[in-house]
Protein backbone atom coordinates (compact mmCIF):
# COMPACT_ATOMS: atom_id res chain seq x y z
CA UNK A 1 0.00 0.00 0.00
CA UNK A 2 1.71 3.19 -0.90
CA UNK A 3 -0.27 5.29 0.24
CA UNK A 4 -2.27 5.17 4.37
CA UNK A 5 -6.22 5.76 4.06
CA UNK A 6 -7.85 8.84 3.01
CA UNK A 7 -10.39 8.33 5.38
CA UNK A 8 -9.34 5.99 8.01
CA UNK A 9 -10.94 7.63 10.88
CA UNK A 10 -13.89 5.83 9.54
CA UNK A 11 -12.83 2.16 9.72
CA UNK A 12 -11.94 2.78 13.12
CA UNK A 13 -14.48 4.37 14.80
CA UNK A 14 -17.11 1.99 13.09
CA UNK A 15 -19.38 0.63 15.80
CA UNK A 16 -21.23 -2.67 15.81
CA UNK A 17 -24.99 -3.09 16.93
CA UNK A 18 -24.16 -5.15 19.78
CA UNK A 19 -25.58 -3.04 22.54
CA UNK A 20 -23.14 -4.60 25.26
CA UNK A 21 -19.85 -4.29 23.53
CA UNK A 22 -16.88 -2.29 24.55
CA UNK A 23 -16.71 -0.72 20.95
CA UNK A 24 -19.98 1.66 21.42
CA UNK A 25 -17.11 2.98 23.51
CA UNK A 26 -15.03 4.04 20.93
CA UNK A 27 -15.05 7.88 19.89
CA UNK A 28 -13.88 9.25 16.74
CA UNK A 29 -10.07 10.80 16.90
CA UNK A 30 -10.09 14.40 16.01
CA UNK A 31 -8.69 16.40 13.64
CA UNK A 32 -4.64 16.63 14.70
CA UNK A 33 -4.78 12.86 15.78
CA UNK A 34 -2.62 10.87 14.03
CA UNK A 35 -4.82 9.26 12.23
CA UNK A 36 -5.95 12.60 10.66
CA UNK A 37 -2.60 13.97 10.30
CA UNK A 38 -1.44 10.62 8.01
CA UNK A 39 -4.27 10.20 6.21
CA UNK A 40 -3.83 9.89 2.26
CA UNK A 41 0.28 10.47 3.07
CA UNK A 42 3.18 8.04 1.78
CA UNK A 43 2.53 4.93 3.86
CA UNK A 44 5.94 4.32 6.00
CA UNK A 45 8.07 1.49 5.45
CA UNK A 46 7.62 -1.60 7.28
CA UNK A 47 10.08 -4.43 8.66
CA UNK A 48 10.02 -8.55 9.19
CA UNK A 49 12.32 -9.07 11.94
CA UNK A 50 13.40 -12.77 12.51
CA UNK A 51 14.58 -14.24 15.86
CA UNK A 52 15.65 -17.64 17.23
CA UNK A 53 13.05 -19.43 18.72
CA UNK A 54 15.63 -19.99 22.05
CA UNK A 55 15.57 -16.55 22.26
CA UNK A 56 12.09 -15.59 22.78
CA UNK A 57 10.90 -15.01 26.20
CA UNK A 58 7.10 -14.62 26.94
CA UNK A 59 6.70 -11.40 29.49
CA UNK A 60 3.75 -9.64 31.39
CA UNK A 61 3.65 -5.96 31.53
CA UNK A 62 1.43 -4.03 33.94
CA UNK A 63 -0.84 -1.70 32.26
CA UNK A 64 -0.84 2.20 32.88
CA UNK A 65 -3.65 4.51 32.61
CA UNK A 66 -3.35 5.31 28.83
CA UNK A 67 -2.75 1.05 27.78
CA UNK A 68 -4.15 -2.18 29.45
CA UNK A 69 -1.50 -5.09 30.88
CA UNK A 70 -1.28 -7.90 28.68
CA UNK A 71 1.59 -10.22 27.79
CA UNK A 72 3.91 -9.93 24.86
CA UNK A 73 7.60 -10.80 23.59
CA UNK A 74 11.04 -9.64 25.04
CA UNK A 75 13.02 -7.81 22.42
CA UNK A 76 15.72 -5.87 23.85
CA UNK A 77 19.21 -7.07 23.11
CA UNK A 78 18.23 -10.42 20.96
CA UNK A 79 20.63 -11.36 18.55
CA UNK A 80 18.25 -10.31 14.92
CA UNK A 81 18.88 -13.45 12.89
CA UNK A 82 17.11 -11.57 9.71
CA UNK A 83 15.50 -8.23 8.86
CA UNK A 84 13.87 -7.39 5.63
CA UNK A 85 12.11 -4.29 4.30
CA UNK A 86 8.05 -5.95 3.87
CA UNK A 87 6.30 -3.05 3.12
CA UNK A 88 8.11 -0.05 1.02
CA UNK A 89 7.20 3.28 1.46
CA UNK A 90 6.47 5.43 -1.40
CA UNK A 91 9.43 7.14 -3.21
CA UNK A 92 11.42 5.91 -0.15
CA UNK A 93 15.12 6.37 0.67
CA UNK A 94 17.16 3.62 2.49
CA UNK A 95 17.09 3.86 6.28
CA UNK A 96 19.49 2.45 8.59
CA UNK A 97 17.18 -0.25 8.71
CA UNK A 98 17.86 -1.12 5.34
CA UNK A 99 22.00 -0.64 5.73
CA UNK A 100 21.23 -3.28 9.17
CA UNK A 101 19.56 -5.53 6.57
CA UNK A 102 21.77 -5.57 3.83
CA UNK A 103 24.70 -6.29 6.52
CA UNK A 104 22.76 -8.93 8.62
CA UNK A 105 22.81 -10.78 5.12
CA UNK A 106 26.05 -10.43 3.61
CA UNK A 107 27.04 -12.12 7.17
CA UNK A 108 24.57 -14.76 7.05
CA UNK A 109 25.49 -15.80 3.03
CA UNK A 110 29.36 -15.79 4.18
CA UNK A 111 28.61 -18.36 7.06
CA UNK A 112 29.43 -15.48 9.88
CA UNK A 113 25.93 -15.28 11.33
């Protein structure tokens, strides 16, 4: 997608007609949210990132009072086994992403990874 939603304030802030769910909760962002400020703009690059299996590490964060707790993956300091540009932006320039890429490969093809 080159491009993020003209309008995608709308698919977010769609309700549906179930009286008792949380999403009749939802409001509509306004006009400087982010949503707003993106819409119809290049679409931002986007990355796979690949790590060991042995490496992952299942952890618990408390929640705050703008996000809810929930559980997720530890990512800090693993070893990246591969990272690949997905999702290109429009008329994008490489990052250091990219240069982090390109390098994570060259040592991977020459058996140093």
């Amino acid at each position: 997608m080159p491009t993020y939603r003209s309008n995608a304030v709308a698919a977010r802030i769609t309700p549906c007609q179930d009286t008792a769910c949380e999403c009749r909760q939802w409001t509509a962002p306004g006009p400087d949210s982010e949503e707003a400020v993106r819409a119809g703009k290049p679409a931002d690059a986007w990355y796979s990132v690949l790590i060991d299996a042995r490496d992952y590490r299942i952890v618990h964060e408390d929640g705050e009072q703008s996000s809810d707790s929930g559980y997720g993956v530890a990512l800090r300091n693993l070893p990246i086994v591969r990272l690949r540009r997905v999702g290109d932006a429009a008329h994008a320039q490489p990052t250091a992403l990219d240069r982090l890429a390109t390098t994570l490969t060259i040592n991977r093809l020459s058996g140093r990874l």
